[in-house]
N, C-alpha and C. Protein backbone atom coordinates (compact mmCIF):
# COMPACT_ATOMS: atom_id res chain seq x y z
N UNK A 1 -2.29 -42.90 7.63
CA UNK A 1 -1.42 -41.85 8.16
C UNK A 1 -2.23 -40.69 8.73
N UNK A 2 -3.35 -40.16 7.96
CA UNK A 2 -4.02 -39.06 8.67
C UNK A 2 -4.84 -39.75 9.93
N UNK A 3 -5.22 -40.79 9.94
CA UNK A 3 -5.39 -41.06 11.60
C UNK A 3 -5.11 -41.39 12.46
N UNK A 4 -3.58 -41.57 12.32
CA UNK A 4 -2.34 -41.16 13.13
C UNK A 4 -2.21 -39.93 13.60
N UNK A 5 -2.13 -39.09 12.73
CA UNK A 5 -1.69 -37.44 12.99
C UNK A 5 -2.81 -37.33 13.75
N UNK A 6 -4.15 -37.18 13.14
CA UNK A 6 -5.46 -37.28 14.24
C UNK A 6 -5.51 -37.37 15.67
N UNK A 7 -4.88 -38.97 16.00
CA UNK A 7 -4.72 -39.45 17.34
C UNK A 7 -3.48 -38.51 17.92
N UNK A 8 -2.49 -38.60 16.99
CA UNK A 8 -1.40 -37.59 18.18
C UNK A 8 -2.11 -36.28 18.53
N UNK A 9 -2.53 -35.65 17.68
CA UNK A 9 -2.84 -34.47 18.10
C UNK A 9 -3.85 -34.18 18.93
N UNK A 10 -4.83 -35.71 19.02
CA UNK A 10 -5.85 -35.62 20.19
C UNK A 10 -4.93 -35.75 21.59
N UNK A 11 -3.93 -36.04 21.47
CA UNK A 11 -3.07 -36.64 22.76
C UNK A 11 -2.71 -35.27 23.36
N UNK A 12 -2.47 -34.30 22.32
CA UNK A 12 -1.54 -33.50 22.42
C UNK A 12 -2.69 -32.60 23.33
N UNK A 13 -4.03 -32.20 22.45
CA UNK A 13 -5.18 -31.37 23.11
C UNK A 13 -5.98 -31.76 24.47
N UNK A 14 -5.55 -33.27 24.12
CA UNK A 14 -5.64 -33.42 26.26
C UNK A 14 -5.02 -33.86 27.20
N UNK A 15 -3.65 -33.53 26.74
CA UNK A 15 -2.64 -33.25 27.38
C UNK A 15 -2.79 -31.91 27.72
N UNK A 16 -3.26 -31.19 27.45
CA UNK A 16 -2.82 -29.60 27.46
C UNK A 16 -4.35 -29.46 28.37
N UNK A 17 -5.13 -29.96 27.89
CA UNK A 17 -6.70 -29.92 28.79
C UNK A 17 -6.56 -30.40 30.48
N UNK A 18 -5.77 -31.58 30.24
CA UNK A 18 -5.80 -32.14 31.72
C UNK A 18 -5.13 -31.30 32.57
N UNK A 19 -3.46 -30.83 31.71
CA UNK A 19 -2.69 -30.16 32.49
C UNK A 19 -3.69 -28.92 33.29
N UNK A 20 -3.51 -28.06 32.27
CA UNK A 20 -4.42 -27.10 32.51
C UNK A 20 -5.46 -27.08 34.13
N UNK A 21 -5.97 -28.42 33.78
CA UNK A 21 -7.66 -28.36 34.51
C UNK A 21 -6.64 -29.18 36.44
N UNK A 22 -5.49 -29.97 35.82
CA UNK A 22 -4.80 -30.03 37.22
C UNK A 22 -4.17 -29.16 37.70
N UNK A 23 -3.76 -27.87 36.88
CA UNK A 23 -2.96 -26.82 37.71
C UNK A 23 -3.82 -25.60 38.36
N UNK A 24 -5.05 -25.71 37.79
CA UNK A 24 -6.47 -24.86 38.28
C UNK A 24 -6.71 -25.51 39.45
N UNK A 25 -6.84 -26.76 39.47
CA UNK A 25 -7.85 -27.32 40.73
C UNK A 25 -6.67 -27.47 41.82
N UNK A 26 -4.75 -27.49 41.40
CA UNK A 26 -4.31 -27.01 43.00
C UNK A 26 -3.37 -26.29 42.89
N UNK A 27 -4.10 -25.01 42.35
CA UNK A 27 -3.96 -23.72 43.09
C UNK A 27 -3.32 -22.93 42.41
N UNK A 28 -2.49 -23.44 41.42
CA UNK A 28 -1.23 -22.70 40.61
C UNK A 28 -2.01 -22.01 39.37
N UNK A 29 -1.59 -20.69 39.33
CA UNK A 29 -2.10 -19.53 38.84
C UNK A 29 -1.54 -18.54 38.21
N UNK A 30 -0.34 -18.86 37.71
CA UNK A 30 0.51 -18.06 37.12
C UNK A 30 1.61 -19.93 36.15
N UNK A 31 0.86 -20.06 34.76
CA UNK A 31 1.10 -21.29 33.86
C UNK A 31 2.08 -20.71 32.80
N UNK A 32 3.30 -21.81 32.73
CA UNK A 32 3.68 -21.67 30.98
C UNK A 32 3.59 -23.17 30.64
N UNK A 33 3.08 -22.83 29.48
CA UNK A 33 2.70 -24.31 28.67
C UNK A 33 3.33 -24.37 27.00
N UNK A 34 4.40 -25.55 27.16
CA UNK A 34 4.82 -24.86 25.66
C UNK A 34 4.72 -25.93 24.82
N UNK A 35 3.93 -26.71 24.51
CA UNK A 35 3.19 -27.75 23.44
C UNK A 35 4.27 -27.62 22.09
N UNK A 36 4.81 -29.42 21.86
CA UNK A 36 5.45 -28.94 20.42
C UNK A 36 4.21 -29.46 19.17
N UNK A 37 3.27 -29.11 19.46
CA UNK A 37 2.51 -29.14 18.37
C UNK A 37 1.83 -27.89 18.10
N UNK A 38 1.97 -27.23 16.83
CA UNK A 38 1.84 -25.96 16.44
C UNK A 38 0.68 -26.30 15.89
N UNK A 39 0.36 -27.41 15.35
CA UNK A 39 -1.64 -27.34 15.45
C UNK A 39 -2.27 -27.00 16.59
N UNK A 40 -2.00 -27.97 17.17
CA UNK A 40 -2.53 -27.74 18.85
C UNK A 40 -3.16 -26.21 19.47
N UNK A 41 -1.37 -25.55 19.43
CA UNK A 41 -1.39 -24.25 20.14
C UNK A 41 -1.93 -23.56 18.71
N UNK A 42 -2.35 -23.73 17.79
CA UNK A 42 -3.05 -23.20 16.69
C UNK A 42 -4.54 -22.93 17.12
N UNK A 43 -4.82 -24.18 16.74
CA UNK A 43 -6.23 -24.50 17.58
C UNK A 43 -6.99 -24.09 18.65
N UNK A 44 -6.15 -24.05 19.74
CA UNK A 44 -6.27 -23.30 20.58
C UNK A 44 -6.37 -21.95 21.03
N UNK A 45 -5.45 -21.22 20.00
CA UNK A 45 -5.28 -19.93 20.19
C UNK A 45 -6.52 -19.09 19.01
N UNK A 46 -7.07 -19.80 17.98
CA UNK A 46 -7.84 -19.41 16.74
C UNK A 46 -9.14 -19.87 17.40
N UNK A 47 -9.42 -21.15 17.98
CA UNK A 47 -10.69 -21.32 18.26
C UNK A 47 -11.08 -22.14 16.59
N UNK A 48 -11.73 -23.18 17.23
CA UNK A 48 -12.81 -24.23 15.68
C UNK A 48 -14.13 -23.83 16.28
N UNK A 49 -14.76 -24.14 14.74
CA UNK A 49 -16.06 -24.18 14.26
C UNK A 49 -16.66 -25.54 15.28
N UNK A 50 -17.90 -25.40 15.78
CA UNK A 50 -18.70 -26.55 16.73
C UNK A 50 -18.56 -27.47 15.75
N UNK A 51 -18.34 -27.78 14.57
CA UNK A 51 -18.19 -29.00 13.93
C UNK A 51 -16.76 -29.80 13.85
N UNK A 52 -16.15 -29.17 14.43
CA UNK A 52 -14.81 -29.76 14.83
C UNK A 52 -14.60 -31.06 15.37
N UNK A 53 -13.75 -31.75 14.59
CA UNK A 53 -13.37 -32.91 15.58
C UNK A 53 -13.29 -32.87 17.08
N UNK A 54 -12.66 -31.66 17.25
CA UNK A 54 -11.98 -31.70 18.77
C UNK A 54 -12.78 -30.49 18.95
N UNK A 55 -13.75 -30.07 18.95
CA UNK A 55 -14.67 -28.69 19.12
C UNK A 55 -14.50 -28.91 20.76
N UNK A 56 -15.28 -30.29 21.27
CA UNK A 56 -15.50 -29.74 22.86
C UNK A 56 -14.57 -29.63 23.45
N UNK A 57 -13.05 -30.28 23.46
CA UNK A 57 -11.66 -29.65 23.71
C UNK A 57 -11.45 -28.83 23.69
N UNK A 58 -11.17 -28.25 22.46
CA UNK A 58 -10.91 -27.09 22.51
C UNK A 58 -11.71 -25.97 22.94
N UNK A 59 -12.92 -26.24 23.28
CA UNK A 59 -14.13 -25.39 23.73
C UNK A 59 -13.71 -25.36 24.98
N UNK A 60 -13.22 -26.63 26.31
CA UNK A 60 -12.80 -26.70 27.66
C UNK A 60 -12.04 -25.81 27.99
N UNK A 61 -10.73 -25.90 26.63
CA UNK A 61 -9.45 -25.37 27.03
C UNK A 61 -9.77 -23.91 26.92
N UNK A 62 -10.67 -23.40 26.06
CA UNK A 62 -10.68 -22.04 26.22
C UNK A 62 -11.41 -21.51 27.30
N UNK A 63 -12.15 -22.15 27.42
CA UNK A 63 -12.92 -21.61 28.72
C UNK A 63 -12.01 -21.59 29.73
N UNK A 64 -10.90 -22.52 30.32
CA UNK A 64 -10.28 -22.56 31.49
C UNK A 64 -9.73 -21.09 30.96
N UNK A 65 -8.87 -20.53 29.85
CA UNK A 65 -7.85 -19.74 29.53
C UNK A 65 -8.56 -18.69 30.22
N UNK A 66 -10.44 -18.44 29.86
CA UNK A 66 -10.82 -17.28 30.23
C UNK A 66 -10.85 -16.96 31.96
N UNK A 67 -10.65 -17.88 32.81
CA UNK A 67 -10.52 -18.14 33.88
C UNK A 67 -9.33 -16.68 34.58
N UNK A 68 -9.42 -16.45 35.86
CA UNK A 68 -8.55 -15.46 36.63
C UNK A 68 -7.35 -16.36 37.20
N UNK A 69 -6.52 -16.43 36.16
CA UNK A 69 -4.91 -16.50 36.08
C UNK A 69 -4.44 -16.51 34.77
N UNK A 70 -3.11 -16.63 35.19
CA UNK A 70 -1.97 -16.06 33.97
C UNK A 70 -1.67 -17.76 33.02
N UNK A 71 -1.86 -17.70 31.88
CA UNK A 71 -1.43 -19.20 31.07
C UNK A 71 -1.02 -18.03 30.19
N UNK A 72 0.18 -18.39 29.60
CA UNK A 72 1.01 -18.49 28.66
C UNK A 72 1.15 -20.13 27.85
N UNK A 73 0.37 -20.19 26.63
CA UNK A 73 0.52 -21.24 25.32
C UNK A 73 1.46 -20.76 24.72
N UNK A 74 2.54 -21.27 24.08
CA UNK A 74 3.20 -21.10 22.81
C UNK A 74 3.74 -22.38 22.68
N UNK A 75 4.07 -22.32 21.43
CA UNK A 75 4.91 -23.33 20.32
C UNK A 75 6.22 -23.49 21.14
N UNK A 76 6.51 -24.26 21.00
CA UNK A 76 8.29 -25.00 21.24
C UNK A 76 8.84 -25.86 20.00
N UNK A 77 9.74 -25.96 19.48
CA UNK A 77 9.95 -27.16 18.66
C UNK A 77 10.28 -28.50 19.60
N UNK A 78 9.86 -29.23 18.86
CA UNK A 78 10.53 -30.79 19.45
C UNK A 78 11.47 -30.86 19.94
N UNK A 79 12.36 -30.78 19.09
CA UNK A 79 14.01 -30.76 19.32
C UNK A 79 14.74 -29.52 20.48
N UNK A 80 13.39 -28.86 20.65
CA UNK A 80 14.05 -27.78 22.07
C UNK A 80 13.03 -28.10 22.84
N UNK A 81 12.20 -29.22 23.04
CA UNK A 81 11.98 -29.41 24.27
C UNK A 81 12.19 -30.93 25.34
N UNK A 82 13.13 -30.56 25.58
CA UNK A 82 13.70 -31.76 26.37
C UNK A 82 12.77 -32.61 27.51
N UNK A 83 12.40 -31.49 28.26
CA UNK A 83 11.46 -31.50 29.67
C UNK A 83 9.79 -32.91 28.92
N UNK A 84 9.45 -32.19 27.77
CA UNK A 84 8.28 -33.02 27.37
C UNK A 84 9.08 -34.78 26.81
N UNK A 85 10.18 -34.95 26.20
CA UNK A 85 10.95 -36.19 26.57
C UNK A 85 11.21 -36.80 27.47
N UNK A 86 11.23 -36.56 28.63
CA UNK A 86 12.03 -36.90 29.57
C UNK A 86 10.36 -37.51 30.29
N UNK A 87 9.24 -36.22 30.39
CA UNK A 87 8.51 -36.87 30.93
C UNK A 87 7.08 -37.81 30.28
N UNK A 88 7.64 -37.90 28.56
CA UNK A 88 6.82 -38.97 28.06
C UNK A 88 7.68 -40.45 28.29
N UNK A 89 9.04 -40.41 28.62
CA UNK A 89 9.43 -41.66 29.01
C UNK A 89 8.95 -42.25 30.56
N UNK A 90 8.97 -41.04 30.97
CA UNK A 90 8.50 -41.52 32.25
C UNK A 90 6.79 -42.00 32.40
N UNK A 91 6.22 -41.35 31.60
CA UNK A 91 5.08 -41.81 31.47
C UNK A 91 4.66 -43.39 31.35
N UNK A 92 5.94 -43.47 29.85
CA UNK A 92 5.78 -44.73 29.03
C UNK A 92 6.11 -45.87 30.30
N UNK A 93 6.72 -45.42 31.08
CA UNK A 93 7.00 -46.63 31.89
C UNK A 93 5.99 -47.05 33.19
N UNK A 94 4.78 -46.22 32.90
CA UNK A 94 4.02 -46.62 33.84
C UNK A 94 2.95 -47.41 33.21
N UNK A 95 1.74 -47.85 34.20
CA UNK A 95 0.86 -48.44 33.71
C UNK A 95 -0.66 -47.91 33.80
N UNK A 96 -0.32 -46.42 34.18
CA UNK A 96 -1.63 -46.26 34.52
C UNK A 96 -2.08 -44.73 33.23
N UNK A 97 -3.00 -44.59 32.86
CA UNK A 97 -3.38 -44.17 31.89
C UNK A 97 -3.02 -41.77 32.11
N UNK A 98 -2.80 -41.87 33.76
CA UNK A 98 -2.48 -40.87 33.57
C UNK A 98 -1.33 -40.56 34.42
N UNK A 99 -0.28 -40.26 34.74
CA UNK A 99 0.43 -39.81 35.78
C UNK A 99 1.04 -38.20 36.22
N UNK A 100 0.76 -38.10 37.41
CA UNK A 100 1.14 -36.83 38.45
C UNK A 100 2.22 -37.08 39.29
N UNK A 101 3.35 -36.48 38.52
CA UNK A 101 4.78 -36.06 39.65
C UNK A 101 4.22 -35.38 41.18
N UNK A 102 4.47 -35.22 41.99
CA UNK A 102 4.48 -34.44 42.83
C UNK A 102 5.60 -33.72 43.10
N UNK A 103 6.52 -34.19 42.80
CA UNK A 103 7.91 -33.20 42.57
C UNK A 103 8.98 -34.12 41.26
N UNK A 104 9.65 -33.31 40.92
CA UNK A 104 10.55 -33.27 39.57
C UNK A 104 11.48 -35.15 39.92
N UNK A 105 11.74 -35.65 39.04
CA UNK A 105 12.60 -36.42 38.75
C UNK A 105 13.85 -35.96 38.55
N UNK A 106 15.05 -36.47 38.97
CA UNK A 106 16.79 -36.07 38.92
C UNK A 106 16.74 -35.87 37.63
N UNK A 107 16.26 -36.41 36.39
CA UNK A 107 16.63 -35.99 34.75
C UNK A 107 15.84 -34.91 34.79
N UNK A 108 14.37 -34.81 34.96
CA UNK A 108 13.88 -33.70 34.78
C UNK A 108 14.41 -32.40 35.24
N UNK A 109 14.72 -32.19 36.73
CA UNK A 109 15.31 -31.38 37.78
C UNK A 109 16.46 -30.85 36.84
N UNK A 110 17.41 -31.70 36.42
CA UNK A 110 18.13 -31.08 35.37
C UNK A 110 18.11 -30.44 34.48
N UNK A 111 17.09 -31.05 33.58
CA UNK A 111 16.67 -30.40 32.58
C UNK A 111 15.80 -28.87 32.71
N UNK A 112 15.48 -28.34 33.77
CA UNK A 112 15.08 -27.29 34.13
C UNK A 112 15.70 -26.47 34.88
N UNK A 113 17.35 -26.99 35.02
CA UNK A 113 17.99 -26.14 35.46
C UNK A 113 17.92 -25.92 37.30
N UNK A 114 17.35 -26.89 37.84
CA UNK A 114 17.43 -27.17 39.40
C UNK A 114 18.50 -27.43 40.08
C-alpha cells in the first residue's frame, strides 16, 4: 500500500511539473493549478530535504515558481474537482504516455463553465 501512495503521488508531482514547464514554454503567464493532493501542494509549497524521494521534482517545480509569472498552487478536494476527472478519462483513453488538448473538450468546456 505505501508504494502505491508513493507512485500516485509521483504522478501527481509530475503532473504538476510537466504542466507547469508546458504553460512556461507557450507563453501563458498568469497559472491556477489546483492539485487534489494536499501532499503534493504540501511539498511543494514547504520545500524537502535533498534526500527526498522526489527532491529533484520538487527542486524543478520550485525553481519554475521562482520564474516571472503569476502560479497560484492550492489544494482542491477530489470531490470538487471535476475538470481533473474528466481529463484523467480522457487521458485513460489514449495511448500515448502524455497528452496536450489544444482546446477544451464539450465535457470539459462545461465543466468550466464555457
Amino acid at each position: 500500500m505505501v508504494r502505491r501512495r508513493c507512485l500516485v503521488l509521483y504522478a501527481e508531482i509530475m503532473a504538476i511539473l510537466h504542466g507547469l514547464q508546458l504553460c512556461w514554454n507557450n507563453g501563458y503567464r498568469s497559472i491556477v493549478c489546483y492539485p487534489d493532493s494536499l501532499k503534493a501542494v504540501s511539498l511543494i509549497k514547504d520545500g524537502v530535504s535533498h534526500f527526498h524521494t522526489f527532491a529533484n521534482e520538487i527542486h524543478n517545480i520550485r525553481q519554475l515558481l521562482r520564474r516571472d509569472w503569476n502560479v497560484v498552487i492550492d489544494h482542491i478536494l477530489r470531490e470538487g474537482n471535476e475538470c481533473a476527472d474528466i481529463l484523467a478519462k480522457l487521458g485513460t483513453s489514449s495511448n500515448s504516455p502524455k497528452v496536450v488538448l489544444e482546446s477544451s473538450s464539450p465535457e470539459l468546456s462545461s465543466s468550466l463553465g464555457f
